[in-house]
Protein backbone atom coordinates (compact mmCIF):
# COMPACT_ATOMS: atom_id res chain seq x y z
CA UNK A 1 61.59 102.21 115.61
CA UNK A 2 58.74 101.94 112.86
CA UNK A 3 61.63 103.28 109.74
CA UNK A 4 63.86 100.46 111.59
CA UNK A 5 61.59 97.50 111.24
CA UNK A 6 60.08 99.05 107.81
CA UNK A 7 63.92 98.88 106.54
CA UNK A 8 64.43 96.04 107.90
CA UNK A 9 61.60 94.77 106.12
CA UNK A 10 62.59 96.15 103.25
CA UNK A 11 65.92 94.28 103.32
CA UNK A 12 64.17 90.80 103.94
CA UNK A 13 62.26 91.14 100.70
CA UNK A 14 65.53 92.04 98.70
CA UNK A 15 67.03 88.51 100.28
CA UNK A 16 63.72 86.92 99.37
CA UNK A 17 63.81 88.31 95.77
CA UNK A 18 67.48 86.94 95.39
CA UNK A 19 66.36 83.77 96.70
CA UNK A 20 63.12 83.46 94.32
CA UNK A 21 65.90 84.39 91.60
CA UNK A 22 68.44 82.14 92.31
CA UNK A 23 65.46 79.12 92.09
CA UNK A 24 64.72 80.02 89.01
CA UNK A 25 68.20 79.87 87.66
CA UNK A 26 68.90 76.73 89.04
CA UNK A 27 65.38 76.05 87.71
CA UNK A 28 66.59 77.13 84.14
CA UNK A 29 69.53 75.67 84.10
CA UNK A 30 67.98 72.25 85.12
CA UNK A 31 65.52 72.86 82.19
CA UNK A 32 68.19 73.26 79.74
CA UNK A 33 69.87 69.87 80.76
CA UNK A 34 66.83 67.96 80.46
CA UNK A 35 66.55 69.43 76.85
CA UNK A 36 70.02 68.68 75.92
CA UNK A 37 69.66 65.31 76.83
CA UNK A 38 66.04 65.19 74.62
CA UNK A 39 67.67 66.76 71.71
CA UNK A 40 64.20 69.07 71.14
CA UNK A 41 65.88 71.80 69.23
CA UNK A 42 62.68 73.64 70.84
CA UNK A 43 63.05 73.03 73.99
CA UNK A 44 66.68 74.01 74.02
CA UNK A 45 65.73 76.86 72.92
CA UNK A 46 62.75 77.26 75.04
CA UNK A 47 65.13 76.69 77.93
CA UNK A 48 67.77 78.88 76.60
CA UNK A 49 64.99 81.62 76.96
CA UNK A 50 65.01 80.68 80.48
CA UNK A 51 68.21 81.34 80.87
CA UNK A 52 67.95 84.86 79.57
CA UNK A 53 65.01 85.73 82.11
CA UNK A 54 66.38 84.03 84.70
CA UNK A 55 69.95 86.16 84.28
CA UNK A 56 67.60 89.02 84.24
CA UNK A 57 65.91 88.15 87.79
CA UNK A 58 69.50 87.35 89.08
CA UNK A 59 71.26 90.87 88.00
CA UNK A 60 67.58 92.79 89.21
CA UNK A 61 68.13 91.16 93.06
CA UNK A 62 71.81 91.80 93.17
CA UNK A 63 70.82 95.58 92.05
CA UNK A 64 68.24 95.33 94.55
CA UNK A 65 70.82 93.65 97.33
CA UNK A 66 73.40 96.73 96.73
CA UNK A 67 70.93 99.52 98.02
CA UNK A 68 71.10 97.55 101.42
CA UNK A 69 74.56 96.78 101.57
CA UNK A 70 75.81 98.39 104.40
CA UNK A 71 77.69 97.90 107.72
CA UNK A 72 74.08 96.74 109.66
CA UNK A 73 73.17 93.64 107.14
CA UNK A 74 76.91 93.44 105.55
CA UNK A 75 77.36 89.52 106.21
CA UNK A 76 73.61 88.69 105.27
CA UNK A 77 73.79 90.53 102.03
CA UNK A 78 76.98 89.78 100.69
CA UNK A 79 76.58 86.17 101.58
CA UNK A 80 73.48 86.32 99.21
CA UNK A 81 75.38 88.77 96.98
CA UNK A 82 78.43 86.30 96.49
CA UNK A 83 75.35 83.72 95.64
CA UNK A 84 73.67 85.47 92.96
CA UNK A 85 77.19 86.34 91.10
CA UNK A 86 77.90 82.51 91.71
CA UNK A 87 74.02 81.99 90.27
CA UNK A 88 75.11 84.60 87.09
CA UNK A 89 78.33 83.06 86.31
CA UNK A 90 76.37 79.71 85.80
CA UNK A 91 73.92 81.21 84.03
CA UNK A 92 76.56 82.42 81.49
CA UNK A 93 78.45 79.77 81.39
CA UNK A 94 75.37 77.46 80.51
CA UNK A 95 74.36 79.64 77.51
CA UNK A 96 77.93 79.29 76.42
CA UNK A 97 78.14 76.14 76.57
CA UNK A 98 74.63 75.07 74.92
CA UNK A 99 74.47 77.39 72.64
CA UNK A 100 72.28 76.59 69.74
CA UNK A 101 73.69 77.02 66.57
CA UNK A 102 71.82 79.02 63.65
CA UNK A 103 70.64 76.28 61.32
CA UNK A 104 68.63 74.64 64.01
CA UNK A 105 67.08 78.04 65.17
């Protein structure tokens, strides 16, 4: 019963860590906006740093998310799984799409 709830546990902070990290890249990706419409070369790239550690966060919880994908929490996980690859493709697709070029860097 104890290695049940502990597991269980353990899966709840896994969901909680994909949550924190899915903030933050909506977090980042809101940053980057506001500094596209500013113009701040620095804070573009300031945000565009963001980006990076937020993609890092996202790609650590779904890591985290696979160990626990199994038949018991299937639904829960892969619900948040299919969120964090949704949170990652934005991520990329922002840093795309405002990249800074060289000369300002």
């Amino acid at each position: 019963m104890t290695d049940t709830r502990e597991f269980s546990m353990q899966v709840q902070h896994a969901v909680d860590a994909a949550d924190h990290a899915m903030l933050a890249a909506q977090e980042a990706e809101h940053r980057l906006q506001r500094a596209i419409t500013t113009a701040n070369p620095s804070e573009i790239q300031s945000a565009q740093a963001a980006l990076v550690q937020a993609k890092h966060k996202v790609n650590d919880a779904h890591a985290q998310l696979e160990v626990y994908n199994n038949e018991q929490y299937g639904q829960q996980i892969k619900q948040t799984m299919e969120q964090l690859i949704q949170a990652s493709q934005d991520l990329d697709a922002n840093h795309v799409k405002f990249h800074t070029p060289k000369q300002i860097r």
